[in-house]
ModelCIF file with pLDDT and N, C-alpha, C, O atoms, coordinates in Angstrom:
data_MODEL
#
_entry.id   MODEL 
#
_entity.id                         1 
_entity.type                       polymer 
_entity.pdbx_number_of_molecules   1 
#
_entity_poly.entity_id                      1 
_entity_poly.type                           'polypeptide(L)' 
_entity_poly.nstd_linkage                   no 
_entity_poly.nstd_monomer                   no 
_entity_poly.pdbx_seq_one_letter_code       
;(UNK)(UNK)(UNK)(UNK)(UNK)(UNK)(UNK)(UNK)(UNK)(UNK)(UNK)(UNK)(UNK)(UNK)(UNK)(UNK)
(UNK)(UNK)(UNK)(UNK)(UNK)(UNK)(UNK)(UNK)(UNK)(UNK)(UNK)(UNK)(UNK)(UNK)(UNK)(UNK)
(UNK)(UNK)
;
_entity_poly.pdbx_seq_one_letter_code_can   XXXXXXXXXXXXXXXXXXXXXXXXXXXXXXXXXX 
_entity_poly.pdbx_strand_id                 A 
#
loop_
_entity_poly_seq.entity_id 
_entity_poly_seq.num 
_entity_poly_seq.mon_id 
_entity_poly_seq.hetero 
1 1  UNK n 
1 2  UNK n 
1 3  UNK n 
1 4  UNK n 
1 5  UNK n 
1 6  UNK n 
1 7  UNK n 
1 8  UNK n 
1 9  UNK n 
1 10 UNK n 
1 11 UNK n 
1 12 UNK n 
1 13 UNK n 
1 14 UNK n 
1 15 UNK n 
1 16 UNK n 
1 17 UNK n 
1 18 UNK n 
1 19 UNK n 
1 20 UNK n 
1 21 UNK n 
1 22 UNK n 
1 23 UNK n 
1 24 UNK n 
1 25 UNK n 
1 26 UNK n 
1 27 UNK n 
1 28 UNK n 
1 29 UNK n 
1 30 UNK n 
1 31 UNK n 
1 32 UNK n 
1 33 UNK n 
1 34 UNK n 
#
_struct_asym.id          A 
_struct_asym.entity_id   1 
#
loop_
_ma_qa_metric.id 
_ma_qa_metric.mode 
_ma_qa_metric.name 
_ma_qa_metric.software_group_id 
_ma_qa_metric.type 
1 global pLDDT . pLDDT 
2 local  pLDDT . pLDDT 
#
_ma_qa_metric_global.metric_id      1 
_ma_qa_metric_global.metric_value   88.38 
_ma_qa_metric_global.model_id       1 
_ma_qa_metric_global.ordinal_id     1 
#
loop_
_ma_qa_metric_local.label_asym_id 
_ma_qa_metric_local.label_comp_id 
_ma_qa_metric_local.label_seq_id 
_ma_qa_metric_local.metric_id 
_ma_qa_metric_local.metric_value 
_ma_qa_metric_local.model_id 
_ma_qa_metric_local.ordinal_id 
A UNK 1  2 90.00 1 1  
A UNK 2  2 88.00 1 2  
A UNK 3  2 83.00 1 3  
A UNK 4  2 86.00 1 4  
A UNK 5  2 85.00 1 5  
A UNK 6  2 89.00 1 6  
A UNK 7  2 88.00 1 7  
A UNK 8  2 89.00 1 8  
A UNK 9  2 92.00 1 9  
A UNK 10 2 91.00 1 10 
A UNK 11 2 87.00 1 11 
A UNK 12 2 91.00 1 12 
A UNK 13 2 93.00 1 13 
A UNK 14 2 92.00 1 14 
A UNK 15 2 91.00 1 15 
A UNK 16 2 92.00 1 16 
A UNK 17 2 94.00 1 17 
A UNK 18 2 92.00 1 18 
A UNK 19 2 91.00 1 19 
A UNK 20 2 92.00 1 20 
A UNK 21 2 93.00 1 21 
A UNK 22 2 90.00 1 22 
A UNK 23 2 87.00 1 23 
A UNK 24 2 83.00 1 24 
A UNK 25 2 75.00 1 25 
A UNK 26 2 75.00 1 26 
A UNK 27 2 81.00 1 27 
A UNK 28 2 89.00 1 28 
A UNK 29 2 92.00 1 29 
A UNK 30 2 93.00 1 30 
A UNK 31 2 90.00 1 31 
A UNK 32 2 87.00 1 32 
A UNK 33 2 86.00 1 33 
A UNK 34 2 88.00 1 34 
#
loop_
_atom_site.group_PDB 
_atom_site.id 
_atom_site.type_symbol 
_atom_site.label_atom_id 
_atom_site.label_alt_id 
_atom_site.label_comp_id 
_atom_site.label_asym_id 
_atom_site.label_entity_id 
_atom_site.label_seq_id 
_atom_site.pdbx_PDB_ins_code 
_atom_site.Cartn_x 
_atom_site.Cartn_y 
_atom_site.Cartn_z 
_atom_site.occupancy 
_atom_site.B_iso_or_equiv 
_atom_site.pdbx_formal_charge 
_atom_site.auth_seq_id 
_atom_site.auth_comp_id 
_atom_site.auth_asym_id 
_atom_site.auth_atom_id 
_atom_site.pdbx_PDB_model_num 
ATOM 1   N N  . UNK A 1 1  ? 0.830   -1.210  0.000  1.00 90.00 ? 1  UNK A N  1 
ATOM 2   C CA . UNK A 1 1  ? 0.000   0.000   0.000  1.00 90.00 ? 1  UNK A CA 1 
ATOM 3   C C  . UNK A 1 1  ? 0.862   1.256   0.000  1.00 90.00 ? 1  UNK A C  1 
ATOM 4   O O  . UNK A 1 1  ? 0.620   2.264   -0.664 1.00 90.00 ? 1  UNK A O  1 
ATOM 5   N N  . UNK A 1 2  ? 2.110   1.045   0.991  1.00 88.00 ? 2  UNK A N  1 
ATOM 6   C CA . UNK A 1 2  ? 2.844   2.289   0.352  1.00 88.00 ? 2  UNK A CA 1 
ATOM 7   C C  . UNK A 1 2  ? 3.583   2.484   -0.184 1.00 88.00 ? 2  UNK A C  1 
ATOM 8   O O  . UNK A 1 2  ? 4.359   3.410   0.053  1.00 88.00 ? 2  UNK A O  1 
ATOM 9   N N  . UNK A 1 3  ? 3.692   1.559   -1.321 1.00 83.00 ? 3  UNK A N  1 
ATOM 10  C CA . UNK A 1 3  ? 4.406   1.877   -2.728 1.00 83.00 ? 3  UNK A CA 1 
ATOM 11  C C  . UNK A 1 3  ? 3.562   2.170   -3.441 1.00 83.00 ? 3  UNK A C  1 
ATOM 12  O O  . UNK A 1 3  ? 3.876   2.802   -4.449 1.00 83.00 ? 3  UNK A O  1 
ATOM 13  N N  . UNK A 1 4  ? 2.100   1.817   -3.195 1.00 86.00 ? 4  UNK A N  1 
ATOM 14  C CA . UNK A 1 4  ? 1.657   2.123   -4.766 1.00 86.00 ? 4  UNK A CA 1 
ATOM 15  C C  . UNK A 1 4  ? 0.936   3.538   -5.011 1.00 86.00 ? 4  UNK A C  1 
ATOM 16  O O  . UNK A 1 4  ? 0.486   4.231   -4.098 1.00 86.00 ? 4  UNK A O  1 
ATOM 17  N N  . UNK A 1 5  ? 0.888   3.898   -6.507 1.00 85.00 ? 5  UNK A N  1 
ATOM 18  C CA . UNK A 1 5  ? 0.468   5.065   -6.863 1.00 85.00 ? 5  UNK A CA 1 
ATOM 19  C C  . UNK A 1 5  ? -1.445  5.469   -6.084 1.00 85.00 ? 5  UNK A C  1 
ATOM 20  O O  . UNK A 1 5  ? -2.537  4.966   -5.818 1.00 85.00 ? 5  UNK A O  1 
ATOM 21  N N  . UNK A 1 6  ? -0.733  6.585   -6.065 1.00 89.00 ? 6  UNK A N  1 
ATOM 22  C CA . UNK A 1 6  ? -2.277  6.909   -5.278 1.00 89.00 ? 6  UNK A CA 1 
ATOM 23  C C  . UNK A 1 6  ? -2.872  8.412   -5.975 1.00 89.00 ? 6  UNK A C  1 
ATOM 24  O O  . UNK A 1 6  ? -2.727  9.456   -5.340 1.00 89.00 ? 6  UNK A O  1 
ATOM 25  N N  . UNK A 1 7  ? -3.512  8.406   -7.263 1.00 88.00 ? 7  UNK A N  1 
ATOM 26  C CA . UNK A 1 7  ? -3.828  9.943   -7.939 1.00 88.00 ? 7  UNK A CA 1 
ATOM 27  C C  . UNK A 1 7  ? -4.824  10.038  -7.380 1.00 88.00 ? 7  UNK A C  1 
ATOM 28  O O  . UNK A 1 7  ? -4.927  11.252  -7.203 1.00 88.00 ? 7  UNK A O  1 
ATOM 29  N N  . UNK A 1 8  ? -5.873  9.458   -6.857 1.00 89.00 ? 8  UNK A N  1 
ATOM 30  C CA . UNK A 1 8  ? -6.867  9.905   -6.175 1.00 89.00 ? 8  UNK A CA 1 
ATOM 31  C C  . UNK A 1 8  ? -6.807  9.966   -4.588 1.00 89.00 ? 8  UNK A C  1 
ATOM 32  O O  . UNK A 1 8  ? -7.767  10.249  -3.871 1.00 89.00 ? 8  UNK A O  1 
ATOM 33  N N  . UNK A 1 9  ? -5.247  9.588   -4.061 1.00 92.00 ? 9  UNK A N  1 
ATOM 34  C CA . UNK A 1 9  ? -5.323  10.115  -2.538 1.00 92.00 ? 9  UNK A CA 1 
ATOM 35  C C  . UNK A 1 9  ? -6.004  9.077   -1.644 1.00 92.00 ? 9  UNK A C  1 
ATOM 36  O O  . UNK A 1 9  ? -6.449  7.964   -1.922 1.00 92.00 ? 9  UNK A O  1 
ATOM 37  N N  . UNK A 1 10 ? -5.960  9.750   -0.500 1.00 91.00 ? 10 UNK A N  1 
ATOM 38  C CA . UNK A 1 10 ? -7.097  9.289   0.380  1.00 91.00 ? 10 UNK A CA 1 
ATOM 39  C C  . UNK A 1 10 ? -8.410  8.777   -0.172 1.00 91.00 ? 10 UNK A C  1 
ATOM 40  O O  . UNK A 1 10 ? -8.605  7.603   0.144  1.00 91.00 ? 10 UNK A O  1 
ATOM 41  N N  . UNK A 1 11 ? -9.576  9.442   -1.067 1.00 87.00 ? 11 UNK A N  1 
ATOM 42  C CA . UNK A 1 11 ? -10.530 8.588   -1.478 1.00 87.00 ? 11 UNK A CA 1 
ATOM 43  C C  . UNK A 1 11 ? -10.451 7.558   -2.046 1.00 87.00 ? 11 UNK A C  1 
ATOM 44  O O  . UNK A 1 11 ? -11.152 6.687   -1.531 1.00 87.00 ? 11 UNK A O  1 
ATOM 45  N N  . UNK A 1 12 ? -9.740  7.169   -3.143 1.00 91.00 ? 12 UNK A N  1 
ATOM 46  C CA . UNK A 1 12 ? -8.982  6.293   -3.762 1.00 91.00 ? 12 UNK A CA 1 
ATOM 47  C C  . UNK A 1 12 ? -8.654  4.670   -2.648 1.00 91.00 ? 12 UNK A C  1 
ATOM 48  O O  . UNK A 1 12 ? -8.920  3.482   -2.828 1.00 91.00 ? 12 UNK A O  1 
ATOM 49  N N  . UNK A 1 13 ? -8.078  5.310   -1.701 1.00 93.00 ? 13 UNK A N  1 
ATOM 50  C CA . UNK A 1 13 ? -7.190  4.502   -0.605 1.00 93.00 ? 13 UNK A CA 1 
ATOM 51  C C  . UNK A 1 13 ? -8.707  4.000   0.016  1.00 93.00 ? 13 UNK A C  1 
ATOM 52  O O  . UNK A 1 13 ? -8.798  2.793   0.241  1.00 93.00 ? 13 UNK A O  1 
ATOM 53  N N  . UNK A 1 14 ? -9.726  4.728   0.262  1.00 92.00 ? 14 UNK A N  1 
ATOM 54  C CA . UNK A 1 14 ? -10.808 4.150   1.175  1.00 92.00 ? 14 UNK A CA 1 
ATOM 55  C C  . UNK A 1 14 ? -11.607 2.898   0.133  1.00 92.00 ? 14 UNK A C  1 
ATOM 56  O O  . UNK A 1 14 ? -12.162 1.814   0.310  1.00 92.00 ? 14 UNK A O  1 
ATOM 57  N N  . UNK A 1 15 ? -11.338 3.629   -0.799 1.00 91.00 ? 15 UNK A N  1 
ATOM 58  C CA . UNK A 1 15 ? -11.970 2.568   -2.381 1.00 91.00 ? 15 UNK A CA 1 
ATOM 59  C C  . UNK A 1 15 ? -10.891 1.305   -2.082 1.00 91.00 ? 15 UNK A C  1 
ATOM 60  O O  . UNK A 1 15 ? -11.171 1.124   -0.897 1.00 91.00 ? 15 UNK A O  1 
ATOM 61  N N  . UNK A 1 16 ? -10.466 0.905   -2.203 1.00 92.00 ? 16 UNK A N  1 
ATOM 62  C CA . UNK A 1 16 ? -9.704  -0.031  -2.126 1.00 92.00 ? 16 UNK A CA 1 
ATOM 63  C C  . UNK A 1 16 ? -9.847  -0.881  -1.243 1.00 92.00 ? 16 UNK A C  1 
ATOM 64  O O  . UNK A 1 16 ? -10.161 -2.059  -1.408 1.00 92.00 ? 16 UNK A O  1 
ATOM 65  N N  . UNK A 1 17 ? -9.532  -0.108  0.150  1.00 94.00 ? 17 UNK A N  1 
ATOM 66  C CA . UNK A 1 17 ? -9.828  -0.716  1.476  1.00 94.00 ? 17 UNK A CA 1 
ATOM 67  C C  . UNK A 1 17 ? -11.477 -1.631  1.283  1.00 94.00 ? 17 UNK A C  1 
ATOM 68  O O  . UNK A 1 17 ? -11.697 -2.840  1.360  1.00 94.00 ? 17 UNK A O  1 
ATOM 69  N N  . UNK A 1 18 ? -12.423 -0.477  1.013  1.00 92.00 ? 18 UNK A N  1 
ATOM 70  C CA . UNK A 1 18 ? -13.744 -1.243  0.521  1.00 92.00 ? 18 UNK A CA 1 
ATOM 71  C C  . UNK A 1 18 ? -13.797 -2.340  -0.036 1.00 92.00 ? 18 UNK A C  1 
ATOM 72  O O  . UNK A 1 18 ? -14.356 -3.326  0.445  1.00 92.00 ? 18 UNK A O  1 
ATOM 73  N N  . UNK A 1 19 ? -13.067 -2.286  -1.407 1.00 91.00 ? 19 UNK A N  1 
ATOM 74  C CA . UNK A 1 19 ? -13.329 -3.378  -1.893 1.00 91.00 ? 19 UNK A CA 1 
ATOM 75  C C  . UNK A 1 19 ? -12.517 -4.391  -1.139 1.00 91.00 ? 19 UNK A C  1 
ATOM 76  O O  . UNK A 1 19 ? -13.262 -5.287  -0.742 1.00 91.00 ? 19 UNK A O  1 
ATOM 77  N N  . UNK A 1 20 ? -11.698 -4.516  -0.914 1.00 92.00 ? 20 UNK A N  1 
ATOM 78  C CA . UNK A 1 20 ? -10.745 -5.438  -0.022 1.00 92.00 ? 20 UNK A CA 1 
ATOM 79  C C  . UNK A 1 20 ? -11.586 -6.096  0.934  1.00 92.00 ? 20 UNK A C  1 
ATOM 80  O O  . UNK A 1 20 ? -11.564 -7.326  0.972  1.00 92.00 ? 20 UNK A O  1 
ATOM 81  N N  . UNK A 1 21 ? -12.258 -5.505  1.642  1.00 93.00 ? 21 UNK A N  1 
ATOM 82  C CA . UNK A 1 21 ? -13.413 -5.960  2.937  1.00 93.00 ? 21 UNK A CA 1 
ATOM 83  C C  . UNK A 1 21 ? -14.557 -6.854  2.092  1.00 93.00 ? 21 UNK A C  1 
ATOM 84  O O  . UNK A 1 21 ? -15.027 -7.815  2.701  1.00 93.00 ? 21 UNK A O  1 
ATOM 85  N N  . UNK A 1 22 ? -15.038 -6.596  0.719  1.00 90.00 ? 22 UNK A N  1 
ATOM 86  C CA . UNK A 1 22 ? -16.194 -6.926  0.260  1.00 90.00 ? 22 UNK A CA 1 
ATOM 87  C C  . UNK A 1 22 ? -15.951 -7.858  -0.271 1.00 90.00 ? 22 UNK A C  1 
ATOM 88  O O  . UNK A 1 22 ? -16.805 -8.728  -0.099 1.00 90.00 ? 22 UNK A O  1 
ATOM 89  N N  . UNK A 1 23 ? -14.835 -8.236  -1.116 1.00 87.00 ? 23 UNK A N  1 
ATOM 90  C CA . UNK A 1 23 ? -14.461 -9.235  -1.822 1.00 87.00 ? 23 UNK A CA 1 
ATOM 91  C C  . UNK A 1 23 ? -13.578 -9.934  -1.213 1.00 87.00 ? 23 UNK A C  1 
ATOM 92  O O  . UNK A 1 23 ? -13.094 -10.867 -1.854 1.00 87.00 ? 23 UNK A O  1 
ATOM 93  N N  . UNK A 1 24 ? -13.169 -9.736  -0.005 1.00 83.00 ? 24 UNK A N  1 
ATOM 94  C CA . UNK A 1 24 ? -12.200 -11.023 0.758  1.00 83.00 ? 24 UNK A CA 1 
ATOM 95  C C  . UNK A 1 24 ? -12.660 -12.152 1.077  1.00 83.00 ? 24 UNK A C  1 
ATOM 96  O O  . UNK A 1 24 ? -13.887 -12.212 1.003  1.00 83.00 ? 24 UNK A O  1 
ATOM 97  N N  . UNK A 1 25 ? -12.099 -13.155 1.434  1.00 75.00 ? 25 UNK A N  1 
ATOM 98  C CA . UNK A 1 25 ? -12.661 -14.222 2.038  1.00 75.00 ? 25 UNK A CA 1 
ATOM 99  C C  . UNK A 1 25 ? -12.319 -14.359 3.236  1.00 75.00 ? 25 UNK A C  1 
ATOM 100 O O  . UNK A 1 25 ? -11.163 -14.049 3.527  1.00 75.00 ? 25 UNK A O  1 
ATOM 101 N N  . UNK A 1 26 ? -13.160 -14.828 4.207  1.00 75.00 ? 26 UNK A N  1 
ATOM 102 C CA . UNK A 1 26 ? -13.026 -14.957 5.888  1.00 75.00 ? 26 UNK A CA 1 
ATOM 103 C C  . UNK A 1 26 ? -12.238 -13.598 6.556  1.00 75.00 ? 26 UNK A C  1 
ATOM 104 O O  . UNK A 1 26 ? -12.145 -12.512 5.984  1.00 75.00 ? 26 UNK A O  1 
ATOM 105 N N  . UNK A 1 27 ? -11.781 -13.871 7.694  1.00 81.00 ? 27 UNK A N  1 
ATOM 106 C CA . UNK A 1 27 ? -11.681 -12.581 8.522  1.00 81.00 ? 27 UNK A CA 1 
ATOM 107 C C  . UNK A 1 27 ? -10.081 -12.684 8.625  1.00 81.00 ? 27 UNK A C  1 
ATOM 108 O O  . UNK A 1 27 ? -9.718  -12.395 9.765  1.00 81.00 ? 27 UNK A O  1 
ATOM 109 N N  . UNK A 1 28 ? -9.404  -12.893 8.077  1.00 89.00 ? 28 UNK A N  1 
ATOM 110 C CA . UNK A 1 28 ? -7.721  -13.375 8.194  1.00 89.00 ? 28 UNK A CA 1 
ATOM 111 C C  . UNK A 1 28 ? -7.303  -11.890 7.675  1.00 89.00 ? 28 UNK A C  1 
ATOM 112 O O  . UNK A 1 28 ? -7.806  -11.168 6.814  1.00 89.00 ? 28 UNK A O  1 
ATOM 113 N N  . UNK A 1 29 ? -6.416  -11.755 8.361  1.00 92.00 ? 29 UNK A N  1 
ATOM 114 C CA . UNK A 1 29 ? -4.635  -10.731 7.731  1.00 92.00 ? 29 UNK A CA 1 
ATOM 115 C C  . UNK A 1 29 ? -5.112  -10.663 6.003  1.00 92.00 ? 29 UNK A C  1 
ATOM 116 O O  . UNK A 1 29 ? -5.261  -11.497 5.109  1.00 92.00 ? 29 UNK A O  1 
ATOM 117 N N  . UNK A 1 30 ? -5.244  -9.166  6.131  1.00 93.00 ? 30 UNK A N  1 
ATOM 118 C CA . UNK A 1 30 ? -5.493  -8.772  4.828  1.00 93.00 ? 30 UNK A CA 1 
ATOM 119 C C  . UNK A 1 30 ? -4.461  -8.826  3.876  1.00 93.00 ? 30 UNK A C  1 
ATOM 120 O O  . UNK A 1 30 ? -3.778  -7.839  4.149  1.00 93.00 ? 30 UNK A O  1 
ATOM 121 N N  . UNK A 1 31 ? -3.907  -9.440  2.848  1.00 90.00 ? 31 UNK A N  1 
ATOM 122 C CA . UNK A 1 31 ? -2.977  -9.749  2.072  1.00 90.00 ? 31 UNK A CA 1 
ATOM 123 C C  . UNK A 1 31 ? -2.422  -8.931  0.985  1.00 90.00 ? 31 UNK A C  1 
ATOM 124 O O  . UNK A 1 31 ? -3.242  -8.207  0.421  1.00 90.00 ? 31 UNK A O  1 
ATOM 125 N N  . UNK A 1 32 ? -0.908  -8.876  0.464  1.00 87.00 ? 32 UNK A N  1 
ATOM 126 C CA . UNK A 1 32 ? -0.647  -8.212  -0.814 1.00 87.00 ? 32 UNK A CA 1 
ATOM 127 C C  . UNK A 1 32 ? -1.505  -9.006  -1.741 1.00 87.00 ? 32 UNK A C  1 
ATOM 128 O O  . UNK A 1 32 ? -2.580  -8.525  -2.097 1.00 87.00 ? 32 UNK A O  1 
ATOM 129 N N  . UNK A 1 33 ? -1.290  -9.667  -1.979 1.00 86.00 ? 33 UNK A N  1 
ATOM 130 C CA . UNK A 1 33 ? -2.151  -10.730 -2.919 1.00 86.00 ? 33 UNK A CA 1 
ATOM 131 C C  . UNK A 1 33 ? -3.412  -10.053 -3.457 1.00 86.00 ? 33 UNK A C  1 
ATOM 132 O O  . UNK A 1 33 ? -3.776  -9.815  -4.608 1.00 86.00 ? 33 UNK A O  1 
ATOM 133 N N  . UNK A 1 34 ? -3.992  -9.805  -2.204 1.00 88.00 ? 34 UNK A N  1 
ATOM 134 C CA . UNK A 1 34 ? -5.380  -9.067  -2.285 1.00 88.00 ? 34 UNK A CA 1 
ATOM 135 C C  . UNK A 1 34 ? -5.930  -7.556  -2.626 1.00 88.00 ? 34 UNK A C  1 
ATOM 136 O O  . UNK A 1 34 ? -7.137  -7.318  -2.595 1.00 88.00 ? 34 UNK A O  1 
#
């Protein structure tokens, strides 16, 4: 997360996080992978 490009910033970063939560599977250590 803090290497990668961020042009939209903070909103961008919450987008992500979102989807990360919505499309993960089970409650485990959130992954690069992911």
């Amino acid at each position: 997360l803090q290497t990668m490009l961020w042009p939209g910033n903070i909103r961008q970063l919450k987008n992500v996080v979102e989807r990360v939560l919505i499309l993960g599977d089970g409650n485990g250590e959130i992954t690069a992978r992911e």
